[in-house]
C-alpha atoms as a PDB file:
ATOM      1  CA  UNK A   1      85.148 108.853  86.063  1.00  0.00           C
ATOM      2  CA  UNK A   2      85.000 109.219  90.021  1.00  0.00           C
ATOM      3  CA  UNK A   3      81.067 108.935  89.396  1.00  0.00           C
ATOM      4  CA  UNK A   4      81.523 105.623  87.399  1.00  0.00           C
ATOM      5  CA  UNK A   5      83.703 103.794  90.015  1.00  0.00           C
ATOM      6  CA  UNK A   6      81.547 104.974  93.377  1.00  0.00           C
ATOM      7  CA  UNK A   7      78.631 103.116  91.135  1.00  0.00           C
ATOM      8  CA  UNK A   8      80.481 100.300  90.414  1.00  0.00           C
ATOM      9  CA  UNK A   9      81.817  99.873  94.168  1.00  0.00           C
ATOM     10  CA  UNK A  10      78.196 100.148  95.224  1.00  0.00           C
ATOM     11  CA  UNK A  11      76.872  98.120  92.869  1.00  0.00           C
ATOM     12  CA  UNK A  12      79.878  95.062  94.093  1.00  0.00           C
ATOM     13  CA  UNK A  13      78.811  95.679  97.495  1.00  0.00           C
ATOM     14  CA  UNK A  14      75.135  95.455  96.930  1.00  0.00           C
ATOM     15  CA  UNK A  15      76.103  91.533  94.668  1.00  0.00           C
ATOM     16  CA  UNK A  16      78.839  90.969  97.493  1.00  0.00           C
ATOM     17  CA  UNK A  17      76.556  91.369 100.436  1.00  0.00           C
ATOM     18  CA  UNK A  18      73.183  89.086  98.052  1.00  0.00           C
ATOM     19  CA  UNK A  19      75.922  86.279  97.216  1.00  0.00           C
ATOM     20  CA  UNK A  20      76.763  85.558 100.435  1.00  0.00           C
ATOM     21  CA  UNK A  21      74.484  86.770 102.571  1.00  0.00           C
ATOM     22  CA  UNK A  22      74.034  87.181 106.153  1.00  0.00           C
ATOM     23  CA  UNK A  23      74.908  84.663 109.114  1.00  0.00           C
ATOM     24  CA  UNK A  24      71.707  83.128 110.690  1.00  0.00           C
ATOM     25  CA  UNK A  25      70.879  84.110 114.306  1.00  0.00           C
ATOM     26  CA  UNK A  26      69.980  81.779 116.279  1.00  0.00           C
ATOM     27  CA  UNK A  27      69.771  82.853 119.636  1.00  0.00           C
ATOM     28  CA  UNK A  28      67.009  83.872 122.181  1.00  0.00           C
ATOM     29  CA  UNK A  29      65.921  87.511 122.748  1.00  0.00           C
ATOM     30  CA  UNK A  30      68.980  89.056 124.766  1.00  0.00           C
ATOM     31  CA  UNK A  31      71.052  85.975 124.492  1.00  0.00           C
ATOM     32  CA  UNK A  32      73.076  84.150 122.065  1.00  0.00           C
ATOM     33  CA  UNK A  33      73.883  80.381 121.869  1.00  0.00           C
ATOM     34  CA  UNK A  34      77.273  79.252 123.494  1.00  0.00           C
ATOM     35  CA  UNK A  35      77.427  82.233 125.791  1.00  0.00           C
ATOM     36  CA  UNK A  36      79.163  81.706 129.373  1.00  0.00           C
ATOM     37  CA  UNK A  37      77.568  81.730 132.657  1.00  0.00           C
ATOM     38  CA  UNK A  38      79.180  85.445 133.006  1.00  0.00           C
ATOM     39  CA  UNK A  39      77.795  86.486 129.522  1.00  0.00           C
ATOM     40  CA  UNK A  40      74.582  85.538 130.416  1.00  0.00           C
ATOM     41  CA  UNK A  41      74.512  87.466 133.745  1.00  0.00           C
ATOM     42  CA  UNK A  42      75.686  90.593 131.751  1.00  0.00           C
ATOM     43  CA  UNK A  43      72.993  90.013 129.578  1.00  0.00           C
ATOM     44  CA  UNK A  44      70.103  89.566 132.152  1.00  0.00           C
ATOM     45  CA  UNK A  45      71.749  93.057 133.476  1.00  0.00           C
ATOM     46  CA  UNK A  46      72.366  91.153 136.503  1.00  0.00           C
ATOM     47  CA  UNK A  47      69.015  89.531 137.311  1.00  0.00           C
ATOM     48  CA  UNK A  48      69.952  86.028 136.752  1.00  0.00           C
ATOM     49  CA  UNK A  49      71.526  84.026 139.375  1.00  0.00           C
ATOM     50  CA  UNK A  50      72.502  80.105 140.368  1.00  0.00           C
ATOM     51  CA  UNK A  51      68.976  78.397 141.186  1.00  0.00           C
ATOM     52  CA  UNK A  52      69.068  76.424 143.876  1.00  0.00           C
ATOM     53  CA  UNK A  53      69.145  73.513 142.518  1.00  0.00           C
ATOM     54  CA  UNK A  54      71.270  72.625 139.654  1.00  0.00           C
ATOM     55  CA  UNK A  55      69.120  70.258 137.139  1.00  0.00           C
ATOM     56  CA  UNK A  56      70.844  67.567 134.949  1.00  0.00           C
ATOM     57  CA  UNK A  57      68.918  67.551 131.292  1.00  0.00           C
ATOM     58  CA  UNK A  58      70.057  64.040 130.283  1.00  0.00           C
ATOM     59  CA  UNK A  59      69.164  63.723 127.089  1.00  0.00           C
ATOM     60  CA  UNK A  60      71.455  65.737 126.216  1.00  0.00           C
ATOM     61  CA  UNK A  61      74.232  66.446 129.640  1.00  0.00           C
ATOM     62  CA  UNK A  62      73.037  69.832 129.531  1.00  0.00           C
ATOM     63  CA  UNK A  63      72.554  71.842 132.829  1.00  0.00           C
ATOM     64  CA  UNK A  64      70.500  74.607 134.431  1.00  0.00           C
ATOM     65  CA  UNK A  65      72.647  76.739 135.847  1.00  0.00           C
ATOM     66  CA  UNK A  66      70.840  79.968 135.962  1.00  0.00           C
ATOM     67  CA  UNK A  67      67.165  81.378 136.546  1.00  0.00           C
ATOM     68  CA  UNK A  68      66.166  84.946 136.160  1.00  0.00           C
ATOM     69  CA  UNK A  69      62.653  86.631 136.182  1.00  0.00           C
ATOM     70  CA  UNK A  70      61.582  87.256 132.128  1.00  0.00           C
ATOM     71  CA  UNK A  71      58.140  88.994 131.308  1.00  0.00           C
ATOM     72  CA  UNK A  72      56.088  90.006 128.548  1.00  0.00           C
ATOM     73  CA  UNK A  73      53.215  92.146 128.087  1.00  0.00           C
ATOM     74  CA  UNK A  74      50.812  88.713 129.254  1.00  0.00           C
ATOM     75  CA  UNK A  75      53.080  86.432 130.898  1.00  0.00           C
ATOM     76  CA  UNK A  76      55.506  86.286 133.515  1.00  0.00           C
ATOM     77  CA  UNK A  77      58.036  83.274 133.979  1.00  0.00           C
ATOM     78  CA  UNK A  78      60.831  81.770 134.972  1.00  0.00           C
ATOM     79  CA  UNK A  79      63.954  81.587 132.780  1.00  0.00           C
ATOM     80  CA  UNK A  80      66.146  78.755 133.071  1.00  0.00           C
ATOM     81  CA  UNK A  81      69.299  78.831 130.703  1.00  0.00           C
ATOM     82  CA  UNK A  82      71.174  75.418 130.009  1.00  0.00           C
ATOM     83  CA  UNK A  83      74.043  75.176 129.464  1.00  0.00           C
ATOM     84  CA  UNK A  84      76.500  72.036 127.990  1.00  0.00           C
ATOM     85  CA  UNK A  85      80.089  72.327 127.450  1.00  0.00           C
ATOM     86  CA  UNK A  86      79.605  74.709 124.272  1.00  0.00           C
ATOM     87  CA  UNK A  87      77.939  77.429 126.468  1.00  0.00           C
ATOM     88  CA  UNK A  88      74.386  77.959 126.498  1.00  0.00           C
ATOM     89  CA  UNK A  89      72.375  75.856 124.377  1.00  0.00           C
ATOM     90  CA  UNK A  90      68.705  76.219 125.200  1.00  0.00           C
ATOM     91  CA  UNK A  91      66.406  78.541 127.478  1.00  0.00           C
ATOM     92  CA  UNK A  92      63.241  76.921 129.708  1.00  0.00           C
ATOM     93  CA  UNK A  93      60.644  79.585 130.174  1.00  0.00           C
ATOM     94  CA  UNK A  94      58.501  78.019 132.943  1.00  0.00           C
ATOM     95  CA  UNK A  95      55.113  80.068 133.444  1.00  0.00           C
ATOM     96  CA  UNK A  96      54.482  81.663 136.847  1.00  0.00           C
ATOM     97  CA  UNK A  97      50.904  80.927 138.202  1.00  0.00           C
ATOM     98  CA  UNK A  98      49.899  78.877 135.646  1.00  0.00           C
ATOM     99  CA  UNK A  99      46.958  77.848 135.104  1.00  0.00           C
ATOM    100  CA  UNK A 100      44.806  75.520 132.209  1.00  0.00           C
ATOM    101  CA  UNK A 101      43.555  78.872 130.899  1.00  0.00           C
ATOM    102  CA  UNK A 102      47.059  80.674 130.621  1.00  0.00           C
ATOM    103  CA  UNK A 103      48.471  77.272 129.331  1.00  0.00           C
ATOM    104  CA  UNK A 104      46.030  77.071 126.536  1.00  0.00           C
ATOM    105  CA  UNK A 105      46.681  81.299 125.863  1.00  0.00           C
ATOM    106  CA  UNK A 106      50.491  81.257 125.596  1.00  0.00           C
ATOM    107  CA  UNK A 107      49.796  77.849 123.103  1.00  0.00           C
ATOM    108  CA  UNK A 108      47.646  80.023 120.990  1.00  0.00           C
ATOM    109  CA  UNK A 109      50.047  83.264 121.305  1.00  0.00           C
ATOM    110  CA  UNK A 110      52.732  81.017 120.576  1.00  0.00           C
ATOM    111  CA  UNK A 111      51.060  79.246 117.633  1.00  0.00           C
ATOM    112  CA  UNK A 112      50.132  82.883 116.071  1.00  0.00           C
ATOM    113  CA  UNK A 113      54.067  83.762 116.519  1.00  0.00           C
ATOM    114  CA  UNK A 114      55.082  80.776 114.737  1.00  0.00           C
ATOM    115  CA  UNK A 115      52.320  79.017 112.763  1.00  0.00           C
ATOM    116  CA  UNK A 116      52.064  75.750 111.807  1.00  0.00           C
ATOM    117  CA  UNK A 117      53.632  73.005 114.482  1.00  0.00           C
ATOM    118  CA  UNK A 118      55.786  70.561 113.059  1.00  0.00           C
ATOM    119  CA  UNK A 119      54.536  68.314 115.877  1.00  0.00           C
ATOM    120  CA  UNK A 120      51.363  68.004 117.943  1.00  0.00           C
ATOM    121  CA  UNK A 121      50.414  65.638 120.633  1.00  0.00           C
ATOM    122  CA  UNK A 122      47.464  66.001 123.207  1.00  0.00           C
ATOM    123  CA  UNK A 123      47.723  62.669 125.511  1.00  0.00           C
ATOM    124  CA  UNK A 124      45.530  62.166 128.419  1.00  0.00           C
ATOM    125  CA  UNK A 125      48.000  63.936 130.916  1.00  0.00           C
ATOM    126  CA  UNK A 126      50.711  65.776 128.688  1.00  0.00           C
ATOM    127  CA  UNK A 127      50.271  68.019 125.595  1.00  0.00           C
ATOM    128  CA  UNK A 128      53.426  68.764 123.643  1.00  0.00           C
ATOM    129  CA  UNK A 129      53.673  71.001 120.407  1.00  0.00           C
ATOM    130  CA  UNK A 130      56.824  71.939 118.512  1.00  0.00           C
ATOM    131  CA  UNK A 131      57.778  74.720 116.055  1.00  0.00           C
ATOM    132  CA  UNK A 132      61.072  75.174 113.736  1.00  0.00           C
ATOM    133  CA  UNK A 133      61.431  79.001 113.164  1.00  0.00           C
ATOM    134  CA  UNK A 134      63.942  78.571 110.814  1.00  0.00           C
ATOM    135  CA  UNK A 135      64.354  82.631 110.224  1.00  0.00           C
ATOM    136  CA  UNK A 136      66.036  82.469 113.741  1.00  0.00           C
ATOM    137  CA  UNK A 137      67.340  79.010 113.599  1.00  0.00           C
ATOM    138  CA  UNK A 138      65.243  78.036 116.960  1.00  0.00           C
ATOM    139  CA  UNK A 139      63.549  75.014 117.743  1.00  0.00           C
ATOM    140  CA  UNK A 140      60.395  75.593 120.207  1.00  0.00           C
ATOM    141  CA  UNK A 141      58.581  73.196 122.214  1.00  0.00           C
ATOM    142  CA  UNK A 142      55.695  73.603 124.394  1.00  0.00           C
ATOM    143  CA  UNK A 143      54.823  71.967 127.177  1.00  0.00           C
ATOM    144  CA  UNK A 144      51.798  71.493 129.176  1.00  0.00           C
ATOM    145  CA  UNK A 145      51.514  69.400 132.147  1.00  0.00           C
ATOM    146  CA  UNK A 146      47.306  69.148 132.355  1.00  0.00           C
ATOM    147  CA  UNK A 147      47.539  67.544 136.163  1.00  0.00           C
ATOM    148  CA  UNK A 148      49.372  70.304 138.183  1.00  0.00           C
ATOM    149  CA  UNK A 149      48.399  72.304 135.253  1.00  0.00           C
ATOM    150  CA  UNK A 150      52.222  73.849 134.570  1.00  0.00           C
ATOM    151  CA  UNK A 151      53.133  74.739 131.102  1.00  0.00           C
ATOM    152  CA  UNK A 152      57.015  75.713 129.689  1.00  0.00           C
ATOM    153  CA  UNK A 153      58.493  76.503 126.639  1.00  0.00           C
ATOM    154  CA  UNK A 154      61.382  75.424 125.378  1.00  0.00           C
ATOM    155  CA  UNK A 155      64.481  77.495 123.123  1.00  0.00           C
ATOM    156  CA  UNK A 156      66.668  75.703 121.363  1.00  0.00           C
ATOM    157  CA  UNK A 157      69.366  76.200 118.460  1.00  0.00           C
ATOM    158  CA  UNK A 158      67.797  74.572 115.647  1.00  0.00           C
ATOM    159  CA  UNK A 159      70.723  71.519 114.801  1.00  0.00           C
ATOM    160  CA  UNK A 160      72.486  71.342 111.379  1.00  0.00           C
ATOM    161  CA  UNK A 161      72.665  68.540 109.361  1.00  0.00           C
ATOM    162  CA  UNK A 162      75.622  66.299 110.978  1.00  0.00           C
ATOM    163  CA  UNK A 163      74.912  67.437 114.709  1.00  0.00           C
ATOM    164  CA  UNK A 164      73.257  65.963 117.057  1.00  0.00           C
ATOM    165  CA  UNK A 165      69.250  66.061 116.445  1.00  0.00           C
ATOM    166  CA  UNK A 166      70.221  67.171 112.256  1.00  0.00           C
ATOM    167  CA  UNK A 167      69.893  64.932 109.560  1.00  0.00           C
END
């Protein structure tokens, strides 16, 4: 009998855990979405700081507020986390010694992470391409400046229908 009712338990667990499922992340790498200016720092493990200026995103009120180093194995950048009155809503990763080669490498790195763009636009000075990774809830967008040449990459929480930017 005590055999019998461990099964069942694990078996309601196992249809408890498939019916509802898990919530969707939707942050970026050591950060979640709507974290404070402290959280953040805690995060960073104390790297990031207040830049020196503070930059007003108006499309949206949002503001840069902090900039730490970030690196991976190819690329080295800037991180700039916005934040509107919600926390921190999206992260800026502008590339450090960029260059029209390492522009054109992080968009191919970042179109093998991804795949297909949702959007894809090469004009005469500016080329901008955008992903949805709806796994992590995270909207991406690329930019690359061809003049200067500078190139960024932007992290975003993915709206929900109703919010701003949803359906």
């Amino acid at each position: 009998m005590y055999v019998y009712r461990l099964s069942y338990l694990l078996v309601m667990s196992v249809i408890s855990v498939m019916s509802f499922g898990y919530p969707a992340r939707a942050d970026w790498q050591f950060t979640r979405w709507g974290m404070t200016e402290q959280e953040v720092r805690v995060a960073t493990g104390g790297t990031a700081a207040k830049p020196k200026i503070v930059d007003e995103i108006t499309r949206k009120g949002v503001h840069h507020l902090l900039s730490s180093p970030y690196a991976t194995e190819e690329f080295n950048f800037e991180a700039r986390y916005m934040f509107d009155s919600k926390g921190l809503s999206g992260v800026r990763l502008d590339v450090q010694n960029a260059s029209e080669g390492k522009c054109m490498r992080l968009r191919y790195v970042l179109k093998e992470a991804y795949g297909a763009s949702v959007d894809d636009r090469d004009g005469e000075v500016l080329h901008t391409t955008d992903w949805r990774d709806t796994a992590n809830q995270n909207s991406i967008y690329y930019r690359y400046f061809k003049l200067t040449p500078t190139c960024s990459i932007d992290y975003e929480k993915l709206p929900k229908a109703g919010e701003s930017g949803g359906l």
